[in-house]
N, C-alpha and C. Protein backbone atom coordinates (compact mmCIF):
# COMPACT_ATOMS: atom_id res chain seq x y z
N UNK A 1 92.77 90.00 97.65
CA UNK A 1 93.66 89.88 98.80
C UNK A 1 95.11 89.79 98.35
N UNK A 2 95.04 89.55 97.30
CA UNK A 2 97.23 89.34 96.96
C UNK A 2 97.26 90.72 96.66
N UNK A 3 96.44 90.93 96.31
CA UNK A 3 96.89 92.45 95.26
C UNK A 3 97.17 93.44 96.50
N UNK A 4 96.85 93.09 97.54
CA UNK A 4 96.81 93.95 98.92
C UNK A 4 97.97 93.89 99.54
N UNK A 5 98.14 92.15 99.36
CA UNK A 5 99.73 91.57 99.79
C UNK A 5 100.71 91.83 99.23
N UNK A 6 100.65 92.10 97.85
CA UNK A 6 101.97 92.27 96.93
C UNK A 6 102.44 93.46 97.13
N UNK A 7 100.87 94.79 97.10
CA UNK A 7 101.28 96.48 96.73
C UNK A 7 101.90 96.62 98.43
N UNK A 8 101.44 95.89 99.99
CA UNK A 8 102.28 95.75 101.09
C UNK A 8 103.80 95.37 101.16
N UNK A 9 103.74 94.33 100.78
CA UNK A 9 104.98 94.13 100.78
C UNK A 9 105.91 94.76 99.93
N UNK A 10 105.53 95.00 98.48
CA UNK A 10 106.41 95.74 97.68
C UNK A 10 106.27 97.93 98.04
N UNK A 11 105.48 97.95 99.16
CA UNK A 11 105.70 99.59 99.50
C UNK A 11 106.35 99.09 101.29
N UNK A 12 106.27 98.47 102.05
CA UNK A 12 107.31 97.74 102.90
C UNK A 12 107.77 98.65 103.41
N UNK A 13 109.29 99.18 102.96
CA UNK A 13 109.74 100.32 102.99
C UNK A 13 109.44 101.68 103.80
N UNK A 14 108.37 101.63 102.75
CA UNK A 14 107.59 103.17 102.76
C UNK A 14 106.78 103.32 103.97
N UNK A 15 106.03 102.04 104.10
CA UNK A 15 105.46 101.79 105.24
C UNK A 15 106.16 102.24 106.36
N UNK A 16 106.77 101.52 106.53
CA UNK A 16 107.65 101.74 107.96
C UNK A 16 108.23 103.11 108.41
N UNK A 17 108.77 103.68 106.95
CA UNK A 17 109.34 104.80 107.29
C UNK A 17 108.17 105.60 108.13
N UNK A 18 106.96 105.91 106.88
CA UNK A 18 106.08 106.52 107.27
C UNK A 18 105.66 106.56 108.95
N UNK A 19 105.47 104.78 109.60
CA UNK A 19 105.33 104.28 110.78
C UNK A 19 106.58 105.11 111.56
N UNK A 20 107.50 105.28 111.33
CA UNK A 20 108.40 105.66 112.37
C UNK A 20 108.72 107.19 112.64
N UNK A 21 108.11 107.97 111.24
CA UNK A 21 107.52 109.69 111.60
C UNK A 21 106.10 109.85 111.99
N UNK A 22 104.94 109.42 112.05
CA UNK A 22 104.04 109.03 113.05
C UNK A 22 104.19 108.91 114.81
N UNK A 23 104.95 107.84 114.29
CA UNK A 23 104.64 107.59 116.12
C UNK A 23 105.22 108.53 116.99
N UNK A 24 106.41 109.29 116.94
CA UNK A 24 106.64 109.96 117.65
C UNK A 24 105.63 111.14 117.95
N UNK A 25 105.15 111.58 116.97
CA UNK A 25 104.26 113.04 116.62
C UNK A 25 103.28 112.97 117.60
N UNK A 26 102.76 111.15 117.36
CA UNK A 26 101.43 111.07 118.05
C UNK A 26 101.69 110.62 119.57
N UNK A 27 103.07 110.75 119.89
CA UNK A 27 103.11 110.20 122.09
C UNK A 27 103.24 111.47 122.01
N UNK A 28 103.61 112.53 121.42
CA UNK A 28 104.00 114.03 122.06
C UNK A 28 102.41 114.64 122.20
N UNK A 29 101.09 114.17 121.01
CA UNK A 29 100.08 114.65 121.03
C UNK A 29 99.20 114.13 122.19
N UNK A 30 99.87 112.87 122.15
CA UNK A 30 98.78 112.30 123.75
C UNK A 30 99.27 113.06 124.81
N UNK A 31 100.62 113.08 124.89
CA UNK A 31 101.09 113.17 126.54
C UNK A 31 100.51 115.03 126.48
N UNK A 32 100.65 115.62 125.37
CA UNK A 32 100.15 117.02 125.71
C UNK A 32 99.19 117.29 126.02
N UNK A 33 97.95 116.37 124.95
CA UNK A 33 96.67 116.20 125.73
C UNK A 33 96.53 115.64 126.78
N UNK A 34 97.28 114.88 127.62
CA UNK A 34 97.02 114.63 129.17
C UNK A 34 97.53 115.00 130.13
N UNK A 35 98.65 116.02 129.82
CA UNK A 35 99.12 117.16 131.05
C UNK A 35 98.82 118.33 130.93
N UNK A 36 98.35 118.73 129.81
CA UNK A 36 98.29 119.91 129.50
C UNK A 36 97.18 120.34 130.49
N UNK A 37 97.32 121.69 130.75
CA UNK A 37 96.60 122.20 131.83
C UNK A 37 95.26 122.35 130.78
N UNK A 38 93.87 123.20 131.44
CA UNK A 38 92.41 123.02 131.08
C UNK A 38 92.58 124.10 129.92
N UNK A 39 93.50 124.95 129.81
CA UNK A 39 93.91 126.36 128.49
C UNK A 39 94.85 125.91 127.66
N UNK A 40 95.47 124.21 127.59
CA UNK A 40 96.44 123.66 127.22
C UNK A 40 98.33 124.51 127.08
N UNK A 41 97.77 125.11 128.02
CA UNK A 41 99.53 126.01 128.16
C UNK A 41 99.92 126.14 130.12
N UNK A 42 99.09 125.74 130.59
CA UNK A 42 99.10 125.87 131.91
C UNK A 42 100.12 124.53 132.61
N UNK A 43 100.92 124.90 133.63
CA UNK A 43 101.83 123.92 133.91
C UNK A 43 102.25 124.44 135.65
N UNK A 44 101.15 123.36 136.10
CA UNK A 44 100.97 123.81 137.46
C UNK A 44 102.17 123.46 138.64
N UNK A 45 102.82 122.59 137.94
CA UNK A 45 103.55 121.89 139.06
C UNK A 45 104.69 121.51 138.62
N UNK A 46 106.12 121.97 139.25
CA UNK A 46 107.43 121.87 138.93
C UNK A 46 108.37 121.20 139.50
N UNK A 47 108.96 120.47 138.58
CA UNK A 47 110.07 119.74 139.18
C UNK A 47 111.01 120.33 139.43
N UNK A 48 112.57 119.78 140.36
CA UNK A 48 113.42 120.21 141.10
C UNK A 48 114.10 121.14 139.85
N UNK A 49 114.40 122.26 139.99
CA UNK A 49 115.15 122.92 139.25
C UNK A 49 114.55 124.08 138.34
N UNK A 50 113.28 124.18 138.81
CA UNK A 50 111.85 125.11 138.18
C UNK A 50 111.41 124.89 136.81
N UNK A 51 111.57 123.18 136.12
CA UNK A 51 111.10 122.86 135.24
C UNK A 51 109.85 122.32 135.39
N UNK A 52 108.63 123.12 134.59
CA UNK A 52 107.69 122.62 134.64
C UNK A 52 107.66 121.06 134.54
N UNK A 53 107.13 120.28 135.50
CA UNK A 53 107.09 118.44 135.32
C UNK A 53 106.26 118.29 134.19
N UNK A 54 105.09 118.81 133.81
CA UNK A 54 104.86 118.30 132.82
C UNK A 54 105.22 118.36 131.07
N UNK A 55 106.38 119.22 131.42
CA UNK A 55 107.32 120.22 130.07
C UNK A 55 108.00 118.56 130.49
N UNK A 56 108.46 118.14 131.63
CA UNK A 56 108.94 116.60 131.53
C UNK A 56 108.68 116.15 130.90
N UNK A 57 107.09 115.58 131.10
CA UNK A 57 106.55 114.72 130.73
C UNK A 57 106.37 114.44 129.39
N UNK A 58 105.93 115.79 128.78
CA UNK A 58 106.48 115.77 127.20
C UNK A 58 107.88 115.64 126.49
N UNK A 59 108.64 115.98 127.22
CA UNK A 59 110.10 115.45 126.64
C UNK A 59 109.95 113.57 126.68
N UNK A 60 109.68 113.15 127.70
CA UNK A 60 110.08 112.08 127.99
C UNK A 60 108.90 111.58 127.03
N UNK A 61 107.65 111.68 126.38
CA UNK A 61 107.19 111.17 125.37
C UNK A 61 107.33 110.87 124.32
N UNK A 62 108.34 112.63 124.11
CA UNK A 62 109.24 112.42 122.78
C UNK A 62 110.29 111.60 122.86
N UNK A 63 111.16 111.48 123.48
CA UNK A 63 112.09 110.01 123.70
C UNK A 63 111.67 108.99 123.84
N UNK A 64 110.41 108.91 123.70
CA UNK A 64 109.73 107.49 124.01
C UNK A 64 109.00 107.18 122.39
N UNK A 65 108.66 107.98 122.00
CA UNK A 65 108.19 107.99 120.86
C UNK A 65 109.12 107.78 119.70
N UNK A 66 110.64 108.11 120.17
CA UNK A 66 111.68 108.53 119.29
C UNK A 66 112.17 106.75 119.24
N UNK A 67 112.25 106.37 120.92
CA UNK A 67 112.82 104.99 120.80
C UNK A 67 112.01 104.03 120.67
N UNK A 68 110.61 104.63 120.10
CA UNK A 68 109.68 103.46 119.88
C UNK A 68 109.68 103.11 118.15
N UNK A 69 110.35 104.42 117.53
CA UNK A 69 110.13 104.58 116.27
C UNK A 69 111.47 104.01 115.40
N UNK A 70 112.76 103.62 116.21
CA UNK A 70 113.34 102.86 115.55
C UNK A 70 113.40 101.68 115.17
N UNK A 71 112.69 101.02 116.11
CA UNK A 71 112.67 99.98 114.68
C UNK A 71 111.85 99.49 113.64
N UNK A 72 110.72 100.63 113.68
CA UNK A 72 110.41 100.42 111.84
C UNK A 72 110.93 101.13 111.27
N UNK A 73 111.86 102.14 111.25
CA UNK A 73 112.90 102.84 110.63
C UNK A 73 114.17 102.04 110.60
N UNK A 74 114.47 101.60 111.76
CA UNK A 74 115.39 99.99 111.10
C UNK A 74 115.08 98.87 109.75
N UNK A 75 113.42 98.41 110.35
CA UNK A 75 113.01 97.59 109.42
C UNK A 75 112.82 98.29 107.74
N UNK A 76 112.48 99.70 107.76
CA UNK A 76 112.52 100.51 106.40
C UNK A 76 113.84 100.36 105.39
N UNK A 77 114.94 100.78 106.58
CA UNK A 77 116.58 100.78 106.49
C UNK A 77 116.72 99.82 105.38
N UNK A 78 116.56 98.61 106.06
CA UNK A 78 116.44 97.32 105.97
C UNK A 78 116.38 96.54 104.66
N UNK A 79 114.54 96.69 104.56
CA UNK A 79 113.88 96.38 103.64
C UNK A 79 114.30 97.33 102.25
N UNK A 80 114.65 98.67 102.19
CA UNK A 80 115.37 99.28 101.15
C UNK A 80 116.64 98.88 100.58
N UNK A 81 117.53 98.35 101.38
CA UNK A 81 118.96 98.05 101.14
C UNK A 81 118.81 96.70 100.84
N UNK A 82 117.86 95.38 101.02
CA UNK A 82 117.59 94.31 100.51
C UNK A 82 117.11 94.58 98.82
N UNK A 83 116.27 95.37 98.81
CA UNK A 83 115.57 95.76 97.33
C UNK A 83 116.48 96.10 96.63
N UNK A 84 117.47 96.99 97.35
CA UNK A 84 118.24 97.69 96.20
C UNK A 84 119.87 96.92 96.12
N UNK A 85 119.71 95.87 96.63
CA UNK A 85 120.42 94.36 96.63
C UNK A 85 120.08 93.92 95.41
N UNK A 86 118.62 93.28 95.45
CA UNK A 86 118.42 93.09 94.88
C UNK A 86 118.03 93.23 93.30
N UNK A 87 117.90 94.62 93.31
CA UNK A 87 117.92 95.25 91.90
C UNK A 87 119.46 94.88 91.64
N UNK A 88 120.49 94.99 91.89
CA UNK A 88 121.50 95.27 91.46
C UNK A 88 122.38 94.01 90.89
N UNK A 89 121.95 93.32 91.90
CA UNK A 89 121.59 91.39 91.34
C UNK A 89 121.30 91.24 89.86
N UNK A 90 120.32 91.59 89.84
CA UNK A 90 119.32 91.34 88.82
C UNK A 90 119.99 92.13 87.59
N UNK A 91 120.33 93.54 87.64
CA UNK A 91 121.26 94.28 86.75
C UNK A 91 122.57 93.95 86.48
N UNK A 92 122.78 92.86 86.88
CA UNK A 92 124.42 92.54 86.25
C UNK A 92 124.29 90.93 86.39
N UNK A 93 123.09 90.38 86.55
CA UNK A 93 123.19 89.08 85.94
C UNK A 93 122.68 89.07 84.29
């Protein structure tokens, strides 16, 4: 169990980043699989201005996905610029 805790916390980082190109990928894959018409290209019903609503609905997943994904791309930010604090600490003490 440490060895699980240490190689976590010391990939941290990586984690998160990884977490924050994920999540978006995967609200654009749900919301397509749940509007998508029964041939997955079909888009029966349009909002004001002859945009397919559910061509919406996928935008608005990806902005949802996008603003769900900053902040483990914050926390990545983060946790990199602490490390590399800290290396640098350590190199000139």
């Amino acid at each position: 169990m440490t060895a699980f805790y240490t190689w976590a916390m010391r990939s941290a980082a990586s984690i998160l980043f990884t977490l924050a190109i994920v999540l978006p990928i995967v609200s654009v894959i749900i919301a397509y699989s749940t509007y998508a018409g029964p041939n997955g290209s079909e888009y029966s019903a349009y909002a004001p201005g002859g945009v397919p609503s559910n061509l919406l609905s996928l935008i608005g997943a990806l902005v949802n996905g996008l603003s769900t994904a900053v902040w483990p791309f914050f926390g990545a930010a983060l946790l990199w610029r602490c490390d590399r604090y800290v290396q640098s600490k350590a190199v000139t003490e």
